[in-house]
Protein backbone atom coordinates (compact mmCIF):
# COMPACT_ATOMS: atom_id res chain seq x y z
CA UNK A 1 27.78 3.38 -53.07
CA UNK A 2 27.70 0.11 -51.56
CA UNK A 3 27.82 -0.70 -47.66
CA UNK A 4 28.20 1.42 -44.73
CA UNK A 5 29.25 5.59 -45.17
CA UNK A 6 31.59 4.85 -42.49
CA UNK A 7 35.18 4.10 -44.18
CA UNK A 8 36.27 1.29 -41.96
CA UNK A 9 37.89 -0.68 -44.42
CA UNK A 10 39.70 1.80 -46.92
CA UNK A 11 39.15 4.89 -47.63
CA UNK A 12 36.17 6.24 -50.33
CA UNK A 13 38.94 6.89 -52.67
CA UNK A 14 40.19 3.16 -52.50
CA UNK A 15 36.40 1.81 -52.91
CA UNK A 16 35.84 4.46 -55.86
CA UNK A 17 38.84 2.76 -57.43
CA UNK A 18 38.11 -0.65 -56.41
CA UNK A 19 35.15 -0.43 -58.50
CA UNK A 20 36.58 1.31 -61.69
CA UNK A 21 38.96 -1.04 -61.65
CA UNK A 22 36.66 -4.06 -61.55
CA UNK A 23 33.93 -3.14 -64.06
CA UNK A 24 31.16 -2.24 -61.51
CA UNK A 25 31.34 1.75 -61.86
CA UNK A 26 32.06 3.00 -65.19
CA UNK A 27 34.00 5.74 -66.50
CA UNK A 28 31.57 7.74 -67.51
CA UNK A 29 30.29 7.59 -63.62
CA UNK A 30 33.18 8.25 -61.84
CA UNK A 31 32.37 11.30 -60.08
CA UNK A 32 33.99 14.80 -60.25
CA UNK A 33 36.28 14.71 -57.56
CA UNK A 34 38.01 11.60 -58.09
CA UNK A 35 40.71 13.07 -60.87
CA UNK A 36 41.30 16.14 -58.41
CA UNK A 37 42.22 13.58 -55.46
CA UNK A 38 44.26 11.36 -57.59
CA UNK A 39 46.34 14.03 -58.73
CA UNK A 40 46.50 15.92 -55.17
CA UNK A 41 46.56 13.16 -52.37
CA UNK A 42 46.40 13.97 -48.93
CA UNK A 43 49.67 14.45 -47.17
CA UNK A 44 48.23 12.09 -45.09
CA UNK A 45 46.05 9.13 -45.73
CA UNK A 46 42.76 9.38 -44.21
CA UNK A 47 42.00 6.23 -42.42
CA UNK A 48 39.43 5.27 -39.48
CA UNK A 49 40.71 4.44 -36.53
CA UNK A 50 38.54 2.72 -33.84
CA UNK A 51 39.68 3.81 -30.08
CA UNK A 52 40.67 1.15 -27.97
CA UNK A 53 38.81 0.58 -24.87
CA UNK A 54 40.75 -1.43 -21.70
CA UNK A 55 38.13 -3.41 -20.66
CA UNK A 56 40.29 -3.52 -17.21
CA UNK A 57 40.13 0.47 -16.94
CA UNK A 58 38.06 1.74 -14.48
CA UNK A 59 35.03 3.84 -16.29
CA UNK A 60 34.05 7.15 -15.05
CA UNK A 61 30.17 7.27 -13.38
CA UNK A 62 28.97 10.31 -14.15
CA UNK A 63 25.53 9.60 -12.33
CA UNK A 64 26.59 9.78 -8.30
CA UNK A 65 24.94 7.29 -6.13
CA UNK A 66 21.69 8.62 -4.51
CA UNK A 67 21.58 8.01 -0.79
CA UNK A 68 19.24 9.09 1.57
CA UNK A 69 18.52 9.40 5.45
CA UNK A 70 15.80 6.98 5.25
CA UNK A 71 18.13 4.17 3.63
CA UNK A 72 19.93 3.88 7.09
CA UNK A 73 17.33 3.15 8.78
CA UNK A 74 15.87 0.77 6.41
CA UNK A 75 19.49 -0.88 6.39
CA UNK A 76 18.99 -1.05 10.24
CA UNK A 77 15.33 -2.24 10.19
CA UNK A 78 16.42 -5.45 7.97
CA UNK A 79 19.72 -5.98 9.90
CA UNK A 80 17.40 -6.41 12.64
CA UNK A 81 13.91 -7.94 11.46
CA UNK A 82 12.68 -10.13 8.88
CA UNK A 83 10.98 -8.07 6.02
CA UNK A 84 7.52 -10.04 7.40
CA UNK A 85 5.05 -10.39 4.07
CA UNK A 86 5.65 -10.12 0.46
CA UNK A 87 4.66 -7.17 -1.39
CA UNK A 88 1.20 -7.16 -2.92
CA UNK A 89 1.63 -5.11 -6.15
CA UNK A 90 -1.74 -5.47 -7.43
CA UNK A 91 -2.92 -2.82 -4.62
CA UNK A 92 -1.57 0.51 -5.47
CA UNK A 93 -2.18 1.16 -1.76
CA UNK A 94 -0.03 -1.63 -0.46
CA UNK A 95 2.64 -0.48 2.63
CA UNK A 96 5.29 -2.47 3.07
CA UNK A 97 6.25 -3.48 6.80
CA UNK A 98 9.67 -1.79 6.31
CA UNK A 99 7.94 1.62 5.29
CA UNK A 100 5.70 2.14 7.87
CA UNK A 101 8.59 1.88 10.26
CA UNK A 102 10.53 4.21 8.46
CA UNK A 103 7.04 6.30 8.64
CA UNK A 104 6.84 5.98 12.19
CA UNK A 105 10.53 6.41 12.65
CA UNK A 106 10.04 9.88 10.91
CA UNK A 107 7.00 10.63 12.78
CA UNK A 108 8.44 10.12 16.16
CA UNK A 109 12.14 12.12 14.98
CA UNK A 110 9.81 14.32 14.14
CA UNK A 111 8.32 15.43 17.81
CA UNK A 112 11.74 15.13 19.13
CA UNK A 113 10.85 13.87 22.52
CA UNK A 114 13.41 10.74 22.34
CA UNK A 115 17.35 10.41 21.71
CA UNK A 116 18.45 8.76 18.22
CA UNK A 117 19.49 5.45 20.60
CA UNK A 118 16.54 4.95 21.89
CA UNK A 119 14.44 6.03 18.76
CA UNK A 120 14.75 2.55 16.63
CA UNK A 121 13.48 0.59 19.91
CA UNK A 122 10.31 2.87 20.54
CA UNK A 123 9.39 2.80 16.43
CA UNK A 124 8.97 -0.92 16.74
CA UNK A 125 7.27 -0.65 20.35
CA UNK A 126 4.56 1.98 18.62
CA UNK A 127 4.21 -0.29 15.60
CA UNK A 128 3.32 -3.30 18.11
CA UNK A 129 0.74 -1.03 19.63
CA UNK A 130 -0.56 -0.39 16.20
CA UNK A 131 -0.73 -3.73 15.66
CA UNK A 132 2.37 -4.49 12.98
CA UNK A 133 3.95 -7.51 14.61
CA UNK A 134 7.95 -7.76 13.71
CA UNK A 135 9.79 -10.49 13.38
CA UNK A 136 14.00 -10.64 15.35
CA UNK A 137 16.07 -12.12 13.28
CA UNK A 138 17.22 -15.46 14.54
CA UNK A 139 13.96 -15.46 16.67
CA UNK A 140 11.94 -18.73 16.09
CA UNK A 141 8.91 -18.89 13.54
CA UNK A 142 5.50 -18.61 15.93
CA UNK A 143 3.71 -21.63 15.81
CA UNK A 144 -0.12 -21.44 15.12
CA UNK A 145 -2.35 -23.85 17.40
CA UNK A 146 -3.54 -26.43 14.89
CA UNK A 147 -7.06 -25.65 13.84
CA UNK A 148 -9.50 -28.07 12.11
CA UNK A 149 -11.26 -25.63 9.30
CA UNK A 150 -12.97 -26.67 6.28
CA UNK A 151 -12.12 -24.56 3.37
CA UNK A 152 -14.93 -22.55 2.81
CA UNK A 153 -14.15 -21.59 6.59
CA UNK A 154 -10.49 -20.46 6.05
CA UNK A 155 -11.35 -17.87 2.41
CA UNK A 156 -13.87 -16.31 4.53
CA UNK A 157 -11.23 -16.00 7.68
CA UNK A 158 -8.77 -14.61 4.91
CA UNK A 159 -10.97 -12.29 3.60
CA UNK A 160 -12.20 -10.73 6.56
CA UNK A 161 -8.32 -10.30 7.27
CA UNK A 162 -7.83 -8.59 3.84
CA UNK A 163 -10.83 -6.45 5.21
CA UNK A 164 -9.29 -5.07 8.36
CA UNK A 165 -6.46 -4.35 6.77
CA UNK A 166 -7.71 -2.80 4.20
CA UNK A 167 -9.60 -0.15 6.58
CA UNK A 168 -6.65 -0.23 8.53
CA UNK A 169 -5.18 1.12 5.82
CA UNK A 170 -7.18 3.85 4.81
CA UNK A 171 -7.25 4.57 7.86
CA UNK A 172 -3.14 5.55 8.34
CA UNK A 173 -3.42 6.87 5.37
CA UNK A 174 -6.13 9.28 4.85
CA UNK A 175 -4.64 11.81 1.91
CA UNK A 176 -3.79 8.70 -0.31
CA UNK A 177 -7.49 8.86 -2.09
């Protein structure tokens, strides 16, 4: 039969019908059960009823929100600093500012030698001595001393600073290769 095998509009009866009565089916292809249902119709007509759906209801999540320890203090660390550079995806390596404090964070927690006040303060004072400078919020921008460098000059500063860190890198994280 024509169109979709979901009765939306009518019933397959009513199409069967529909199309003996206009000439499309003939008589000699109407099937079998079509004289059975004519002469016994359903107490009820069978008709296809789409549920309504209040788009103002409230639907039910069935996935429950993940949350975990290290989300506070990632919520802290940006209430507090600026997230410093953007994330480099095309190293697999990369470590973003705000994860190696939560790393230290954990490392320090970890020993249990300081209180949970005084924790977040001594993270960012070991990351300083590890040489991750952060950022206060509000805090004004530090300003470079102007230096005259020709271009050549400045790649070859960048890339020994891609260097360092680099090995800098590796280094923090030995079991990563």
């Amino acid at each position: 039969m024509a169109g979709s095998r979901l009765e939306r509009f009518g019933t397959v009866f009513t199409r069967v019908r529909d199309l003996l009565r206009s000439g499309v089916m003939k008589p000699s292809e109407k099937p079998v059960w079509f004289d059975v249902y004519k002469a016994f119709p359903p107490k009820r007509e069978p008709l296809y009823v789409k549920p309504v759906q209040k788009p103002w209801a409230k639907k039910h999540e069935t996935v429950p929100e993940i949350f975990y320890k290290e989300d506070v203090i990632r919520a802290k660390f940006y209430e507090q600093y600026l997230p410093g550079r953007p994330y480099d995806l095309s190293k697999s390596s990369f470590v973003s500012t705000c994860q190696r404090f939560v790393d230290k964070y954990s490392e320090l927690q970890s020993r249990g030698e300081l209180e949970d006040s005084a924790l977040f303060e001594e993270t960012a004072k070991a990351l300083l001595a590890d040489g991750v400078m952060l950022r206060r919020r509000g805090d004004p921008p530090v300003a470079a001393e102007p230096r005259n460098l020709n271009l050549s000059e400045m790649l070859a500063e960048q890339q020994k600073a891609l260097d360092s860190e680099e090995t800098s890198q590796l280094n923090s994280h030995p079991n990563t290769h």
